[in-house]
N, C-alpha and C. Protein backbone atom coordinates (compact mmCIF):
# COMPACT_ATOMS: atom_id res chain seq x y z
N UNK A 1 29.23 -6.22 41.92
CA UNK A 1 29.08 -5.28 42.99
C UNK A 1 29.66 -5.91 44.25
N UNK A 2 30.26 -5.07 45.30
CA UNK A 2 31.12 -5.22 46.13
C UNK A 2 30.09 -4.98 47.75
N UNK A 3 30.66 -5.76 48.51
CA UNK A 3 30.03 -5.39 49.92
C UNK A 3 30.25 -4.27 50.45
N UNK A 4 31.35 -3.32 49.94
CA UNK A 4 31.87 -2.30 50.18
C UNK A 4 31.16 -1.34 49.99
N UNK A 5 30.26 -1.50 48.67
CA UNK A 5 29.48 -0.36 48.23
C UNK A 5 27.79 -0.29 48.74
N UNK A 6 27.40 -1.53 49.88
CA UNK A 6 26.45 -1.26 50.48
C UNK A 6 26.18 -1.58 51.45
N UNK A 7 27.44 -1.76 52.29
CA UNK A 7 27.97 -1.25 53.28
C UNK A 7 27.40 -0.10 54.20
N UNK A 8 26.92 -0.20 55.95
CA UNK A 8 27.33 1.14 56.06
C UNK A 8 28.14 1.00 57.43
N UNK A 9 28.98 2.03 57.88
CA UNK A 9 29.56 2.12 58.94
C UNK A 9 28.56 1.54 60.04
N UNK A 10 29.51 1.14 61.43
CA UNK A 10 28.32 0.48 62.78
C UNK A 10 27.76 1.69 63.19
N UNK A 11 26.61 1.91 63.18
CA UNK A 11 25.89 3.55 63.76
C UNK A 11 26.33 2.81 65.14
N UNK A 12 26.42 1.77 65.36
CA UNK A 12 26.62 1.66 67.27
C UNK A 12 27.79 0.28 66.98
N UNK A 13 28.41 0.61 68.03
CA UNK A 13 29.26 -0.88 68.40
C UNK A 13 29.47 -0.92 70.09
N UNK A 14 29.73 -1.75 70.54
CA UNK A 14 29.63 -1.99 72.07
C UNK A 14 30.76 -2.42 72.26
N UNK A 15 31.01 -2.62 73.46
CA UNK A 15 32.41 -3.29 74.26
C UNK A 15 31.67 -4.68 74.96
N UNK A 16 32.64 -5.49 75.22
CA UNK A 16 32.04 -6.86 76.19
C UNK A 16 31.84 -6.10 77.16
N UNK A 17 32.30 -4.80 78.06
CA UNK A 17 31.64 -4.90 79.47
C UNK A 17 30.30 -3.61 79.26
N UNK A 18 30.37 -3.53 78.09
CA UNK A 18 28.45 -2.88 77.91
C UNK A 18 27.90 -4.00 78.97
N UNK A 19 26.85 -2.55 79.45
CA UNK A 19 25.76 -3.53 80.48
C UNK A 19 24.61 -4.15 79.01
N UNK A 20 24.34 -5.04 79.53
CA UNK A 20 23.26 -5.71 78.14
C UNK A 20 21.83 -4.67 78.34
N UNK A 21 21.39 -3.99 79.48
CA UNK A 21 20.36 -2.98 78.92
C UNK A 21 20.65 -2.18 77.87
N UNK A 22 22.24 -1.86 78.07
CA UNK A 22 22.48 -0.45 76.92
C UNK A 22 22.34 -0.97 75.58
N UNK A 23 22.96 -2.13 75.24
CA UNK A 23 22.90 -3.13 74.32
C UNK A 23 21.44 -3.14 73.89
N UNK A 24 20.21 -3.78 74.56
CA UNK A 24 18.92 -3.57 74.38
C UNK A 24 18.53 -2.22 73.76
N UNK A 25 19.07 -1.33 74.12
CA UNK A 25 18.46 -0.01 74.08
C UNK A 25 19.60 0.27 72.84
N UNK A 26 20.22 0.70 72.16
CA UNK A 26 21.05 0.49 71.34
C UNK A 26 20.02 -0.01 70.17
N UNK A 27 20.04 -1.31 70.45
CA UNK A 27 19.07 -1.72 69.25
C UNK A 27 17.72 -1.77 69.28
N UNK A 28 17.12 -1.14 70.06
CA UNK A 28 15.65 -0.62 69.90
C UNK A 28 15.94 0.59 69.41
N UNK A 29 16.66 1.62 69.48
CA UNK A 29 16.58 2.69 69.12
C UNK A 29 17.65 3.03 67.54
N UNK A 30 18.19 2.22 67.52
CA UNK A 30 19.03 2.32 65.87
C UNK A 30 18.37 1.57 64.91
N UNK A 31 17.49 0.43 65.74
CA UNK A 31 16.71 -0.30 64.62
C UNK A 31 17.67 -1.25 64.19
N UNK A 32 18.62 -1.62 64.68
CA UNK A 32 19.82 -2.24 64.04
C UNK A 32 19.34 -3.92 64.61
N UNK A 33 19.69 -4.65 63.34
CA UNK A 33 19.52 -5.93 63.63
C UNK A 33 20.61 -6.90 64.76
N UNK A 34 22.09 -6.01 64.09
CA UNK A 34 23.01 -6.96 65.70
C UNK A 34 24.22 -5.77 65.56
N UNK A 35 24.51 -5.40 66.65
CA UNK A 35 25.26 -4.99 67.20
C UNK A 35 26.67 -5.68 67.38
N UNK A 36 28.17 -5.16 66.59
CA UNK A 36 29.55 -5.44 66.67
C UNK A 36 29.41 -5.19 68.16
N UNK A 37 30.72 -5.98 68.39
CA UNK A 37 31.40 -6.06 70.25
C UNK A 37 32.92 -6.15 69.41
N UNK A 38 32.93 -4.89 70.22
CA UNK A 38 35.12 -4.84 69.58
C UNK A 38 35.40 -4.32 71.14
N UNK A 39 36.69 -4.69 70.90
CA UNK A 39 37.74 -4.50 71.80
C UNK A 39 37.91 -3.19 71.97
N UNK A 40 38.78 -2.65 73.32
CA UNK A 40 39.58 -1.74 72.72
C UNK A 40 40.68 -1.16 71.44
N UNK A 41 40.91 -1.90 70.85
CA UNK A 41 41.67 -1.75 69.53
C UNK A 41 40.85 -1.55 68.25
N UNK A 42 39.75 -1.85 68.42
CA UNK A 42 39.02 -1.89 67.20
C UNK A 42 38.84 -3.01 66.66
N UNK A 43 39.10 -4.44 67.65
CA UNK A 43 39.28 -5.40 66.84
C UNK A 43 37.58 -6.44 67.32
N UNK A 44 36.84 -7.10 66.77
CA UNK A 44 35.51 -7.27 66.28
C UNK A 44 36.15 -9.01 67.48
N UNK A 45 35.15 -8.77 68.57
CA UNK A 45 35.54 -9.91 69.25
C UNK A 45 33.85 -10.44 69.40
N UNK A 46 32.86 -10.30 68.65
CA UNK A 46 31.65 -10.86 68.61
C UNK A 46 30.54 -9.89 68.37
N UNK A 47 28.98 -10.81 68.71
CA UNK A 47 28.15 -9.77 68.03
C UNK A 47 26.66 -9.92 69.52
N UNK A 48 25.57 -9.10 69.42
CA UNK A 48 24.67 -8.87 70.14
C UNK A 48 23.85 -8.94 69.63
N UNK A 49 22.59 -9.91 69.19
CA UNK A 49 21.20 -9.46 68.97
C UNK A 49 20.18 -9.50 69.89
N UNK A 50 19.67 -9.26 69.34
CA UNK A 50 17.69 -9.07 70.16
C UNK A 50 17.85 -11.23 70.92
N UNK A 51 18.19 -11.44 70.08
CA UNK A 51 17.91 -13.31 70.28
C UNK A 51 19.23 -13.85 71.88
N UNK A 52 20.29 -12.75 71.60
CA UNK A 52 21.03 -12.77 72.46
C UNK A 52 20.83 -12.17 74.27
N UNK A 53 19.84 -11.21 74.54
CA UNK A 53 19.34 -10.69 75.46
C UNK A 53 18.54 -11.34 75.89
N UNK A 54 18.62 -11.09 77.76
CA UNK A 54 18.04 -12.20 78.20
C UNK A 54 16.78 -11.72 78.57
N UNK A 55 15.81 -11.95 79.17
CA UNK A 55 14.53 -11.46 78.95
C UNK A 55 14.54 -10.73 80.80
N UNK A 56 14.93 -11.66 81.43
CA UNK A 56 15.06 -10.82 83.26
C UNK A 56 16.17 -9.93 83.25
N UNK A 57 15.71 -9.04 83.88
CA UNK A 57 16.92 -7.88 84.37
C UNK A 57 18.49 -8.78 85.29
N UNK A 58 19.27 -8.06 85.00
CA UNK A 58 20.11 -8.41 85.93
C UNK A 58 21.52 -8.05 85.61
N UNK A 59 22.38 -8.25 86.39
CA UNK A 59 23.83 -7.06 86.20
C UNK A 59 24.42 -8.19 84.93
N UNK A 60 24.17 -8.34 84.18
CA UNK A 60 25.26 -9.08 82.87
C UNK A 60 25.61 -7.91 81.86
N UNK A 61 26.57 -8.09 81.35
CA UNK A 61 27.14 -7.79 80.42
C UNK A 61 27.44 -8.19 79.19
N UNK A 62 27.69 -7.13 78.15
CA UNK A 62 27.57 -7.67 76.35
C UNK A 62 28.33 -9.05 76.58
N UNK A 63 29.58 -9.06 77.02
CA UNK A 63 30.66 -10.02 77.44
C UNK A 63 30.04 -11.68 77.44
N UNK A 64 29.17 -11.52 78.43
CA UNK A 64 28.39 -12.29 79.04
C UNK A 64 27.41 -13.23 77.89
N UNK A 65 26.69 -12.49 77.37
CA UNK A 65 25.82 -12.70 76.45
C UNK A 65 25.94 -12.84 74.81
N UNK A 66 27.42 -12.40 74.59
CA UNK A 66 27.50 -12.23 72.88
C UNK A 66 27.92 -13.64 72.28
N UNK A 67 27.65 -13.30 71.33
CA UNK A 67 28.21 -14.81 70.29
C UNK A 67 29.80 -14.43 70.04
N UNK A 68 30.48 -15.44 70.01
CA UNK A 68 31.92 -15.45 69.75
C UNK A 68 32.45 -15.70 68.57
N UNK A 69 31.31 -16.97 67.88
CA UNK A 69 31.20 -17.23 66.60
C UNK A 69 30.63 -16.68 65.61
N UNK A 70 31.39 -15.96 64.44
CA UNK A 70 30.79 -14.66 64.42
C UNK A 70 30.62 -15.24 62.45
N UNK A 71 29.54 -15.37 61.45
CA UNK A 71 30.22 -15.08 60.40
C UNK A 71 30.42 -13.90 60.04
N UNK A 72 31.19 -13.73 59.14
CA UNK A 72 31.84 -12.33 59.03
C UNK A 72 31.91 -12.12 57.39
N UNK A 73 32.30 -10.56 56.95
CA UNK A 73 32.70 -10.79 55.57
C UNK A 73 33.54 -9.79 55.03
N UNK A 74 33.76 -9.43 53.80
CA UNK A 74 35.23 -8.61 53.52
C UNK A 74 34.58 -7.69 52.54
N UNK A 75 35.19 -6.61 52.68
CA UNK A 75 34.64 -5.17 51.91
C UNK A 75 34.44 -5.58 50.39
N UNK A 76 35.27 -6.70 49.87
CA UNK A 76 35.75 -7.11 48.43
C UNK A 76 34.51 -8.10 47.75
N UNK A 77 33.82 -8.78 48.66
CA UNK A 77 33.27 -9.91 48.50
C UNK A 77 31.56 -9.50 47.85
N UNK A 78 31.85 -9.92 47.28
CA UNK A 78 30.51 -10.29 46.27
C UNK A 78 28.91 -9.96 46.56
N UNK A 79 28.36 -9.11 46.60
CA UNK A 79 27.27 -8.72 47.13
C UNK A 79 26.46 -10.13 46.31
N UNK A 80 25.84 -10.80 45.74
CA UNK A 80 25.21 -11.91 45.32
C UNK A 80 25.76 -13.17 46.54
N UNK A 81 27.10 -13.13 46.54
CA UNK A 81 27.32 -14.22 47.33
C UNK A 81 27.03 -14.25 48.96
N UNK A 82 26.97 -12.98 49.10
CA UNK A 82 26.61 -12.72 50.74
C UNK A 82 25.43 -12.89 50.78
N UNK A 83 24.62 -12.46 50.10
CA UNK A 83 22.93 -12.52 49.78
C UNK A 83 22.57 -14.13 50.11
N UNK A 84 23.54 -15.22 49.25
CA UNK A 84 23.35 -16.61 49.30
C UNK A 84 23.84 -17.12 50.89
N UNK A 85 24.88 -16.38 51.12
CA UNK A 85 25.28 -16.91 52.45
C UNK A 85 24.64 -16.59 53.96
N UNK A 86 24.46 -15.72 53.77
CA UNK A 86 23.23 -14.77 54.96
C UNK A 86 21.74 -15.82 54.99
N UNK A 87 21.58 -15.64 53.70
CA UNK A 87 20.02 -16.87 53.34
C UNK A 87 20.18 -18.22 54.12
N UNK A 88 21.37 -18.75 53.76
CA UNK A 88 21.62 -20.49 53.76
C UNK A 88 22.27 -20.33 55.48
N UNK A 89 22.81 -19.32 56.15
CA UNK A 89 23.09 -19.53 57.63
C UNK A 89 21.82 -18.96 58.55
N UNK A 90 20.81 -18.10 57.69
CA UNK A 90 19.11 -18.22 58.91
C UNK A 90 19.97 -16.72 59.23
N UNK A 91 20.70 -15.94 58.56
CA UNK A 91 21.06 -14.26 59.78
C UNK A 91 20.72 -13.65 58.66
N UNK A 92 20.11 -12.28 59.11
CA UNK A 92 20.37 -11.02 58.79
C UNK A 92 21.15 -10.00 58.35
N UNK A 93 22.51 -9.88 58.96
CA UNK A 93 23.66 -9.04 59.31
C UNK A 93 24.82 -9.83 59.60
N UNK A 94 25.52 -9.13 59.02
CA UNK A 94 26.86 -9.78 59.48
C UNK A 94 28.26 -8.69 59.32
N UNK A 95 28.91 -8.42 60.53
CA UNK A 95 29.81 -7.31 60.34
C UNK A 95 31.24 -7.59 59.34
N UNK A 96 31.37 -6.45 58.77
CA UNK A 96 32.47 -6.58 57.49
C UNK A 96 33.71 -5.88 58.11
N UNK A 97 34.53 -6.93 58.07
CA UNK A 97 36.06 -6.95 58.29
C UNK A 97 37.30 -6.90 57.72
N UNK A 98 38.34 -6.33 57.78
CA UNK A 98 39.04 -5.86 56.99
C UNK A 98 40.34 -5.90 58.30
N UNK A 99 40.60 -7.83 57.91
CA UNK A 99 41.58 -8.49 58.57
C UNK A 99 40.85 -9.02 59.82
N UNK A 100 41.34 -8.06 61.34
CA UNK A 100 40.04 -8.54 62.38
C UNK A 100 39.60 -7.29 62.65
N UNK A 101 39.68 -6.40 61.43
CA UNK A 101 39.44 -4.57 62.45
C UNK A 101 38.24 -4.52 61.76
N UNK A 102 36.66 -3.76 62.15
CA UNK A 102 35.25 -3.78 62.22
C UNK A 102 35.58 -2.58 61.02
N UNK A 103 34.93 -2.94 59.56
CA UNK A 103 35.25 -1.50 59.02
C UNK A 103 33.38 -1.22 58.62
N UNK A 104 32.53 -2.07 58.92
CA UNK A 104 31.14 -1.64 58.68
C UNK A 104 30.36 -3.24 59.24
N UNK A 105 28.57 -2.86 58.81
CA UNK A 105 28.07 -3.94 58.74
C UNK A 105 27.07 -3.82 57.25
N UNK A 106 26.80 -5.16 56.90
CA UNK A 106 25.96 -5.44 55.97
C UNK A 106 24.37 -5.77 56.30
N UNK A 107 23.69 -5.91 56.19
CA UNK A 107 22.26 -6.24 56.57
C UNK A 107 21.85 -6.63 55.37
N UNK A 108 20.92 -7.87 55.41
CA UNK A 108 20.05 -8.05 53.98
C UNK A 108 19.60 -7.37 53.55
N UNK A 109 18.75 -6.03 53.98
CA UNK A 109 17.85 -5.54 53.63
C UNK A 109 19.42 -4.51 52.31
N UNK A 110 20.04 -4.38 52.94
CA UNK A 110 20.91 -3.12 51.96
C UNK A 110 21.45 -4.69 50.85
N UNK A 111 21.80 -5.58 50.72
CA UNK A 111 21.69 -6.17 49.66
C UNK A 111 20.78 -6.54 48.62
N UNK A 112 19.47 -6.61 49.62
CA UNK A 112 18.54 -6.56 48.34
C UNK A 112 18.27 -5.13 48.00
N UNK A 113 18.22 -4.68 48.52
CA UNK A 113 18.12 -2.86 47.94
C UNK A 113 19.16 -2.44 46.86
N UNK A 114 19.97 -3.37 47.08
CA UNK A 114 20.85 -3.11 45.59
C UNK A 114 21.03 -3.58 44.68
N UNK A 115 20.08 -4.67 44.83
CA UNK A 115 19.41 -5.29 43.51
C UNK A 115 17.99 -4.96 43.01
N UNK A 116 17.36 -3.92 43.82
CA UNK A 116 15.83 -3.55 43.69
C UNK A 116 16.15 -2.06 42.19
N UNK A 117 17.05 -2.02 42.20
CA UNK A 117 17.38 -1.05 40.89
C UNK A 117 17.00 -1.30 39.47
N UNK A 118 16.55 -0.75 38.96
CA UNK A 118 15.92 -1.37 37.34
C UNK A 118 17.39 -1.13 36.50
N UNK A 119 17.13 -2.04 35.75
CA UNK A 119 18.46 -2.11 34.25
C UNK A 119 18.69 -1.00 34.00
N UNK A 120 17.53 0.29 33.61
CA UNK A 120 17.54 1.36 32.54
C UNK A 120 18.71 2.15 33.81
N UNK A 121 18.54 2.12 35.04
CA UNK A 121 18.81 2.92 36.27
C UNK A 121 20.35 2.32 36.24
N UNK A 122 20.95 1.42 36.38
CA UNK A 122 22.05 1.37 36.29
C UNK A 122 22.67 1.49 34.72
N UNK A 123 22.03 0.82 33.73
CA UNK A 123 23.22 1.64 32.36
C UNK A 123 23.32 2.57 32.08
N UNK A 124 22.54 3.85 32.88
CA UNK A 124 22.44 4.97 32.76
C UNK A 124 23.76 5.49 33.47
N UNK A 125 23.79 4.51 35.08
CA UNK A 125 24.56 5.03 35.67
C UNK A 125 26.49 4.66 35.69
N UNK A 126 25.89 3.77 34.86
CA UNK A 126 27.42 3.03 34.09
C UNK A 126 28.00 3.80 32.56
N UNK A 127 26.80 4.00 32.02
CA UNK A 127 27.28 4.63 30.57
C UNK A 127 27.29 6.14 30.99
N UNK A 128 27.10 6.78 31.77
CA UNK A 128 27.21 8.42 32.59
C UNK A 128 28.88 7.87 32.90
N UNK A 129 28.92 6.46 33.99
CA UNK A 129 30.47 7.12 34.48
C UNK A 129 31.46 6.69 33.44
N UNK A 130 31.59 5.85 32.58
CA UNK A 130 32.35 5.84 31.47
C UNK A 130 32.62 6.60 30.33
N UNK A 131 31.41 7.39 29.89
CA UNK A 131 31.52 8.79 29.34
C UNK A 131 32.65 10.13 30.19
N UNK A 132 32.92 10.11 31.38
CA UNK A 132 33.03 10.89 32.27
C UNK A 132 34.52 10.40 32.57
N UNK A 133 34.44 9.33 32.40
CA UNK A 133 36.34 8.97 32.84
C UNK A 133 36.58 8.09 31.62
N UNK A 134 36.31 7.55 30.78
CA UNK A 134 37.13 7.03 29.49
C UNK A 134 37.05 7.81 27.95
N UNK A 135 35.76 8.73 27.89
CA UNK A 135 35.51 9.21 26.92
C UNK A 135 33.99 9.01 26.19
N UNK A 136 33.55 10.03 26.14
CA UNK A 136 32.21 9.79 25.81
C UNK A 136 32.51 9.00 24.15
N UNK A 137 31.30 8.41 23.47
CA UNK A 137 31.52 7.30 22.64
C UNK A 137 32.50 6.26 22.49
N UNK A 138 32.69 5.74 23.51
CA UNK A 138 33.80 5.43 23.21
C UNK A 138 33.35 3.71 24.00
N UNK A 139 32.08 3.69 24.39
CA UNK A 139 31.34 2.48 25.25
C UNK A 139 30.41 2.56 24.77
N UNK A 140 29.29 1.12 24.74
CA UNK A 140 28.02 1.36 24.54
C UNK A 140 27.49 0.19 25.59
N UNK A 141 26.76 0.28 26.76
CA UNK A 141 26.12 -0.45 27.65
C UNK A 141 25.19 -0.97 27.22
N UNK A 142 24.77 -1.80 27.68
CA UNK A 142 23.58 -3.07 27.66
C UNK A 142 23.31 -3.82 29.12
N UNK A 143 22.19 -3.65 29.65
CA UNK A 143 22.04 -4.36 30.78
C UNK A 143 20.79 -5.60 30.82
N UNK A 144 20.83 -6.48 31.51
CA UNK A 144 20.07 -7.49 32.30
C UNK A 144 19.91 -7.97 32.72
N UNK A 145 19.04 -8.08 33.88
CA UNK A 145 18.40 -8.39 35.15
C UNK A 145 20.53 -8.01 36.13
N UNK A 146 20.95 -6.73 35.72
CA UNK A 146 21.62 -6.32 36.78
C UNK A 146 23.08 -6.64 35.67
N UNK A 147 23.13 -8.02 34.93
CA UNK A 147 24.19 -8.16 34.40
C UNK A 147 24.50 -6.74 33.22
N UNK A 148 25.89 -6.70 33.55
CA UNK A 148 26.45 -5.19 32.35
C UNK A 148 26.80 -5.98 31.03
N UNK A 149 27.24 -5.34 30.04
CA UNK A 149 27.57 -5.85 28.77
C UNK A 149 28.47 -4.12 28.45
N UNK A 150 29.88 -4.48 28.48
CA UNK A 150 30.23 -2.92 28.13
C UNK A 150 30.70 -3.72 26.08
N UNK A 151 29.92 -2.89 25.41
CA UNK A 151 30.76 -3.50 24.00
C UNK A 151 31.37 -2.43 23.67
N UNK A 152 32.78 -2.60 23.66
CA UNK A 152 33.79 -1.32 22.90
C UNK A 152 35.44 -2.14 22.92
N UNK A 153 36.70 -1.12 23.73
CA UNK A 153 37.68 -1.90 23.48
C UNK A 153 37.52 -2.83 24.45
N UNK A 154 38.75 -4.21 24.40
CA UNK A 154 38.46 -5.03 24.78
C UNK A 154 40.01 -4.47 25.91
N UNK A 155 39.93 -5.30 26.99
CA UNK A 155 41.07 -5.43 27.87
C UNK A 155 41.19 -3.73 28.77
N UNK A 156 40.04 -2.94 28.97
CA UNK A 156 39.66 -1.76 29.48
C UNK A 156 39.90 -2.21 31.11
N UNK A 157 40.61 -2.70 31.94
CA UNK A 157 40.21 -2.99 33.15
C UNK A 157 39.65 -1.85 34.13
N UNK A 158 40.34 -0.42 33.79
CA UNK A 158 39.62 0.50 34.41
C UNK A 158 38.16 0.62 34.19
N UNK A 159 37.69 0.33 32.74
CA UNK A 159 36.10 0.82 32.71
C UNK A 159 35.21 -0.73 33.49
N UNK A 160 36.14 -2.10 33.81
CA UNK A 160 35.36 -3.09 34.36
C UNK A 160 35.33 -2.38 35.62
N UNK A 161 36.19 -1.57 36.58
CA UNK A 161 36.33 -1.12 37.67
C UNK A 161 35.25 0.03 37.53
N UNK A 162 34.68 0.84 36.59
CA UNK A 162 34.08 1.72 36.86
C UNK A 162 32.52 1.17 37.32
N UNK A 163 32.14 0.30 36.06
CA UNK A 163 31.50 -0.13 36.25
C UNK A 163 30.59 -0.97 37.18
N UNK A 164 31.54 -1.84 38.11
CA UNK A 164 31.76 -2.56 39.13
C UNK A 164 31.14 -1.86 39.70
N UNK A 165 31.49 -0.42 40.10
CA UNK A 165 31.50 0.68 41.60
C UNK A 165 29.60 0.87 41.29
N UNK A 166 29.19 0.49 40.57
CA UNK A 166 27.57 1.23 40.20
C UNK A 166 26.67 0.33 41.07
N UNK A 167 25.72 0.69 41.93
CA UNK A 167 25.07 -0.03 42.99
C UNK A 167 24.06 -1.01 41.63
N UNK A 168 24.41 -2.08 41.79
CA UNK A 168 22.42 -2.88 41.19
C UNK A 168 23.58 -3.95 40.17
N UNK A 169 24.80 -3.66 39.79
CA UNK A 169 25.35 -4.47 38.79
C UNK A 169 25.93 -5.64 39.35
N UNK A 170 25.42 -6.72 38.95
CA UNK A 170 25.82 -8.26 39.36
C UNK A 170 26.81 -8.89 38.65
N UNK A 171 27.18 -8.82 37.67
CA UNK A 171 28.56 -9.26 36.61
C UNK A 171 28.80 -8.22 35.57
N UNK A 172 29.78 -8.41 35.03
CA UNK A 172 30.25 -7.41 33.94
C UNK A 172 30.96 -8.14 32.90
N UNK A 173 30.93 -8.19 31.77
CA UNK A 173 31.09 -8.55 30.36
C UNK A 173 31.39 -7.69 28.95
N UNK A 174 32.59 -7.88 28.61
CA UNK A 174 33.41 -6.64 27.83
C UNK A 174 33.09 -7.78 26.44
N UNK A 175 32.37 -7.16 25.45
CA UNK A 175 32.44 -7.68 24.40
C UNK A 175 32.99 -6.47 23.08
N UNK A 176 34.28 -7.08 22.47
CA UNK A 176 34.96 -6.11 21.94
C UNK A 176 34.38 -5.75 20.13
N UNK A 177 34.54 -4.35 20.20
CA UNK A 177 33.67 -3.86 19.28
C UNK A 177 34.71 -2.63 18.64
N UNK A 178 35.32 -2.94 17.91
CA UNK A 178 36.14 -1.41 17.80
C UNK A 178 35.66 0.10 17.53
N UNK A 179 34.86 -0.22 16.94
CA UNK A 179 34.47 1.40 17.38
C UNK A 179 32.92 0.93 17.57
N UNK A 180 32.87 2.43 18.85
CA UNK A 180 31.55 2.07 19.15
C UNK A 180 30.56 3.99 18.94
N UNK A 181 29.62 3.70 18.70
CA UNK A 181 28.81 4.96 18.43
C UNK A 181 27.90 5.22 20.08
N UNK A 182 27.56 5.80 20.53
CA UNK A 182 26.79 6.72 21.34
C UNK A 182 25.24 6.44 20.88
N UNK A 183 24.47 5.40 21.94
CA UNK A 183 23.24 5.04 21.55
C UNK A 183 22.02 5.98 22.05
């Protein structure tokens, strides 16, 4: 499973010359753990949290206050491995990039939510979409703890791609079976 697929767009993003109240208020009211700072272009020049705001009023700006050092991650990348990397750097969130242009953010909470799916819930939802675009009998799924098992033809790269796209699946494994029956 891909960062792509639990993913969601920034419900808010700011500019460096956001005043840091709006910023405050932004994320009291989206609930959002940190707030993107892009440019005019769309391009992701840092981030805003709650830890970043200063506690006295006063005329500053996102600019002023954001982190520059940003980790970041790519629509492609490994929902397990972000899970490990988010853990081992102490953050929450981290906005997903696609080159330096902001195309969403990730939050822990939507990574573990896509592993909170039971086995029966995704081979259902893997052996539904392979019936539907390769041919019904023509796969037989097996899941655990998230890992797939497609046994049928071997060298299918479209049905590893279908599969892939299903929220809760952590690896995928084609064990070849020439014909397969409908379990």
């Amino acid at each position: 499973m891909r960062v792509r697929q639990v993913m969601s767009a920034p419900l808010a993003a700011v500019s460096p010359q956001t005043p840091v109240e709006r910023a405050a208020a932004l994320l009291t009211e989206g609930g959002a753990t940190l707030l993107p700072v892009i440019d005019p272009d769309g391009l992701l020049v840092g981030v805003v949290g709650p830890r970043d705001l200063p506690t006295a009023p006063g005329r500053l700006t996102v600019g002023d206050v954001m982190t520059t050092d940003v980790l970041v991650t790519h629509p492609e990348e490994g929902v397990a491995d972000m899970v490990t990397v988010l853990r081992e750097a102490g953050l929450r969130a981290a906005p997903v990039v696609q080159g330096d242009t902001l195309v969403g953010m990730v939050d822990y909470r939507d990574l573990v939510h896509a592993w909170a799916r039971s086995d029966e819930l995704i081979r259902a939802d893997v052996q539904h979409l392979l019936d539907d675009e390769r041919g019904p009998d023509r796969w037989r799924v097996s899941v655990h703890d998230g890992d797939v098992t497609l046994h049928g033809p071997a060298a299918d790269a479209a049905a590893v791609r279908l599969a892939d796209s299903v929220l809760g699946v952590t690896a995928i494994r084609v064990v070849e079976e020439p014909r397969v029956r409908a379990t």
